[in-house]
C-alpha atoms as a PDB file:
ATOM      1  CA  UNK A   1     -67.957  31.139  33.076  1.00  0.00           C
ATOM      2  CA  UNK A   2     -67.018  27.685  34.248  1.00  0.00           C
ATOM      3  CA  UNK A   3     -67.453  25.935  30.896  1.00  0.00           C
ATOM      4  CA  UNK A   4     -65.284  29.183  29.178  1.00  0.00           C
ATOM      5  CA  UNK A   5     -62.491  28.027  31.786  1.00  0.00           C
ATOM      6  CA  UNK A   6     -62.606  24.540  31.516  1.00  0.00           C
ATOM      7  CA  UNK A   7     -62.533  25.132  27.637  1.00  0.00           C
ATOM      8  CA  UNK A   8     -59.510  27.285  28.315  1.00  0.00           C
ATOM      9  CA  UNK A   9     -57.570  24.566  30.917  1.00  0.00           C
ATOM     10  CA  UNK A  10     -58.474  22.262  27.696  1.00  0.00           C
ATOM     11  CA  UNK A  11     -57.172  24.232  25.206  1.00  0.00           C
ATOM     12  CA  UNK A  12     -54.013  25.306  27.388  1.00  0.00           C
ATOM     13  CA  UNK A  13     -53.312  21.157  28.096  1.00  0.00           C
ATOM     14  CA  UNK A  14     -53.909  20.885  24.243  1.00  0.00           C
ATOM     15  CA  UNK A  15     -51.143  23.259  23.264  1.00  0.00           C
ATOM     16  CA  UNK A  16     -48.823  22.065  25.666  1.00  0.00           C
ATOM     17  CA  UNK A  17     -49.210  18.734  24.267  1.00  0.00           C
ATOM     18  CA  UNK A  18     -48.496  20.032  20.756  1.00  0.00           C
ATOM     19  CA  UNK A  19     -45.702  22.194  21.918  1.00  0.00           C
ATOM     20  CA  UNK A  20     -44.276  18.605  23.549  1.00  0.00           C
ATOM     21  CA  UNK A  21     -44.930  17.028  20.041  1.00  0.00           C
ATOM     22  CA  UNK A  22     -43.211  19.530  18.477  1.00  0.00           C
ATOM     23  CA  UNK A  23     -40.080  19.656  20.630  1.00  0.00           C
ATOM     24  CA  UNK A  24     -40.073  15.725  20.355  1.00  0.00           C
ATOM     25  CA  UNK A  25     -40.027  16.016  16.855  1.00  0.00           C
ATOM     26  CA  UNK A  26     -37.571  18.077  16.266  1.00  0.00           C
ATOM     27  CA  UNK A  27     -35.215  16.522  18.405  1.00  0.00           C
ATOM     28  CA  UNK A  28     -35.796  13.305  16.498  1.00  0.00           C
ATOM     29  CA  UNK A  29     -35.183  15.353  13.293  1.00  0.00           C
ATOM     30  CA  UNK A  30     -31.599  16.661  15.066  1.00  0.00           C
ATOM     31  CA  UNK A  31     -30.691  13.320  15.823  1.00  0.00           C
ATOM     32  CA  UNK A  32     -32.018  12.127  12.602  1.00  0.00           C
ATOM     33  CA  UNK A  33     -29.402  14.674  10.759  1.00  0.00           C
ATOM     34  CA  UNK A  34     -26.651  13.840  13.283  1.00  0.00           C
ATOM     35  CA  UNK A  35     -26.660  10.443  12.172  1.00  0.00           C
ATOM     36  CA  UNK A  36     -27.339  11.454   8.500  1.00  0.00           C
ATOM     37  CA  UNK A  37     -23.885  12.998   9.253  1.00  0.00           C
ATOM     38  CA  UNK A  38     -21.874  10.487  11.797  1.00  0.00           C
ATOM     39  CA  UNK A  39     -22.670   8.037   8.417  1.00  0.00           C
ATOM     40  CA  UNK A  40     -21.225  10.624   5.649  1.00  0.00           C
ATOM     41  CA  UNK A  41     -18.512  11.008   8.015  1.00  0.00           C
ATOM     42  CA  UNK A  42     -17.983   7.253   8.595  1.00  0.00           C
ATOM     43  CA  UNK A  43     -18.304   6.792   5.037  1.00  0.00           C
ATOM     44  CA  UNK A  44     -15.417   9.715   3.955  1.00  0.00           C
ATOM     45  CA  UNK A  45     -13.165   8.131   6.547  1.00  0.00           C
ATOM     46  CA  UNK A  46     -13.625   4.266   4.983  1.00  0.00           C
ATOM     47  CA  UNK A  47     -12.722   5.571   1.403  1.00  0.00           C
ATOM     48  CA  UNK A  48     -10.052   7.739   2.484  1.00  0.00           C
ATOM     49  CA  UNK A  49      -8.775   4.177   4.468  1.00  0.00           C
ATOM     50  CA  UNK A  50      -9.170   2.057   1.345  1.00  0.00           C
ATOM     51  CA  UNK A  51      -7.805   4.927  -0.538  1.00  0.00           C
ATOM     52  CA  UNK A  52      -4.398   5.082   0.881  1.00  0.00           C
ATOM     53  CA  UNK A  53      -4.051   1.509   1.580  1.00  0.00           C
ATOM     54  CA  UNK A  54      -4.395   1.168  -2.152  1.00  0.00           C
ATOM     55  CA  UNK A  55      -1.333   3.764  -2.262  1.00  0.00           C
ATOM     56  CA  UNK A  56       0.503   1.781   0.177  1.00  0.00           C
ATOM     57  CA  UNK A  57      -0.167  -1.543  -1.789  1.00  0.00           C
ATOM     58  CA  UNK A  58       1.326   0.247  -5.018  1.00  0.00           C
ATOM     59  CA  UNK A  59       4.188   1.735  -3.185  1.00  0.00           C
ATOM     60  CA  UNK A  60       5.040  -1.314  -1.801  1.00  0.00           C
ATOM     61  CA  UNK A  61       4.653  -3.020  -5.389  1.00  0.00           C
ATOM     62  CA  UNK A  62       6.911  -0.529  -7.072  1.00  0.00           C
ATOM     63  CA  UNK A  63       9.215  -1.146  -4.460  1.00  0.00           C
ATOM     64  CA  UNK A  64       9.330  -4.922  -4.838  1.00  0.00           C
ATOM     65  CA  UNK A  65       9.380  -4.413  -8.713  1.00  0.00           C
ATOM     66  CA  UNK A  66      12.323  -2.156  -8.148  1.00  0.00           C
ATOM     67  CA  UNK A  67      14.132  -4.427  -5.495  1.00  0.00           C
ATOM     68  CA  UNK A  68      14.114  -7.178  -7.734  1.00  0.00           C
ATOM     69  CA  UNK A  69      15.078  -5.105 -11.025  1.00  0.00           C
ATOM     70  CA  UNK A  70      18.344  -4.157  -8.479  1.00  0.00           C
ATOM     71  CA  UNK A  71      18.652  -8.135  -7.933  1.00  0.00           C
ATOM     72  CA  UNK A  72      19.066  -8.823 -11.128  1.00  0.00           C
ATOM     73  CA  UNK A  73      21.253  -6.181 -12.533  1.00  0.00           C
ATOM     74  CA  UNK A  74      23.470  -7.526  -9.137  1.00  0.00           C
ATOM     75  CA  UNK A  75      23.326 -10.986 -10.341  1.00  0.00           C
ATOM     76  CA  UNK A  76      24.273 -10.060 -13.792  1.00  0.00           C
ATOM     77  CA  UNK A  77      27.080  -7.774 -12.290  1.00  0.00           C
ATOM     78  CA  UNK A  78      28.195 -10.792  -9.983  1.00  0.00           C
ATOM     79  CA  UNK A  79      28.497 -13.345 -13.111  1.00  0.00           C
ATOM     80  CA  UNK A  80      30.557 -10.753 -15.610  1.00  0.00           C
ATOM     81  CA  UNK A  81      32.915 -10.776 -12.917  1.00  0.00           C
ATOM     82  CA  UNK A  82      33.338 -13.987 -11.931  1.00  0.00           C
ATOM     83  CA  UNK A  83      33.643 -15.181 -15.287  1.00  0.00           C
ATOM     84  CA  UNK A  84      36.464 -12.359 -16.026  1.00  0.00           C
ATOM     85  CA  UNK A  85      37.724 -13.555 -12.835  1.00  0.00           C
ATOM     86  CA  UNK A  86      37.597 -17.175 -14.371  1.00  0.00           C
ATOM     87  CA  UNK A  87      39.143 -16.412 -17.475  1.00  0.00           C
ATOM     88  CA  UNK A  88      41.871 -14.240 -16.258  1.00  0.00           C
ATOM     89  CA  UNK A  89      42.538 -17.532 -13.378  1.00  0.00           C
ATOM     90  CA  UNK A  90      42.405 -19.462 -16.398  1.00  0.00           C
ATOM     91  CA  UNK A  91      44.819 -17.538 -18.658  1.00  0.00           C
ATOM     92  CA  UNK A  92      47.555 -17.449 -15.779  1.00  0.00           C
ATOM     93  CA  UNK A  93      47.628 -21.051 -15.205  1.00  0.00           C
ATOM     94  CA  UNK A  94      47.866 -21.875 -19.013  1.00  0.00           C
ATOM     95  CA  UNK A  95      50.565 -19.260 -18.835  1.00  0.00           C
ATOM     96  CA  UNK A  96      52.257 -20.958 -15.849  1.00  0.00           C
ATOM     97  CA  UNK A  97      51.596 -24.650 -17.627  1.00  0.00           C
ATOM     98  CA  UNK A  98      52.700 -23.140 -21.032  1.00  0.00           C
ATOM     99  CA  UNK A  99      56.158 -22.064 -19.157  1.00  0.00           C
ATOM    100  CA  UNK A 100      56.723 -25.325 -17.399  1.00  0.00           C
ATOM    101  CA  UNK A 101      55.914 -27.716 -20.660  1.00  0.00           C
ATOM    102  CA  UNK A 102      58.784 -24.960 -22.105  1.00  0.00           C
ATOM    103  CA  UNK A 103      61.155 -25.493 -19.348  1.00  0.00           C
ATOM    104  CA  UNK A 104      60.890 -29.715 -20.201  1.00  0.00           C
ATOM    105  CA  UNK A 105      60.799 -28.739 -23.508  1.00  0.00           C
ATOM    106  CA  UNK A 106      57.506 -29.839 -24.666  1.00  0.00           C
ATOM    107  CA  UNK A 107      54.888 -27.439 -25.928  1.00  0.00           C
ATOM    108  CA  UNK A 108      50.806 -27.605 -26.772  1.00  0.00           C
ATOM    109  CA  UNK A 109      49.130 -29.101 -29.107  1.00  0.00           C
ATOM    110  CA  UNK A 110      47.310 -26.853 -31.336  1.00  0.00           C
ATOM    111  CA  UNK A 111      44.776 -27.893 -33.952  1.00  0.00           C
ATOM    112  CA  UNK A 112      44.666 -25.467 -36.969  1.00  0.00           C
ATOM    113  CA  UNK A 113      41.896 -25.928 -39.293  1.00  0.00           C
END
């Protein structure tokens, strides 16, 4: 009877051994899947980073293309009119020169080909 009880304290320290195996391993295997899924996670997050910085960087490069396509049309704008402004400047003073070689009685010389 002593050996049957000694065989069953064995067999009881046995399985409580396994059952500590067993609860070690699967909390290595949870831990194991958490991190499985902290990295698919981390991994999501860094494309979805790179992802819309890439849609920043081509936002912000249509908006440069476009800022400098509004340059210059503005700088095109800016030199019709100054050189309408020019020509009209220069059309009233040969007017007013015209008028005051009349009033001496002079006029300008033309050359017709």
């Amino acid at each position: 009877k002593q050996w049957y009880q000694r065989r069953v304290r064995a067999l009881h320290r046995a399985l409580a051994r396994q059952n500590a195996r067993i609860r070690e391993n699967e909390m290595i295997a949870a831990d194991k899947a958490a991190i499985k899924e902290t990295f698919v996670k981390t991994q999501i997050a860094q494309w979805n980073e790179a992802a819309e910085e890439a849609a920043e960087r081509k936002i912000l490069k249509r908006y440069k293309e476009t800022l400098h396509e509004e340059l210059k049309a503005a700088k095109s704008q800016l030199i019709t009119v100054r050189r309408d402004n020019l020509r009209k400047l220069l059309e009233t003073e040969m007017t007013t020169y015209r008028a005051e070689l009349e009033k001496l009685g002079l006029t300008v010389f033309k050359c017709r080909i």
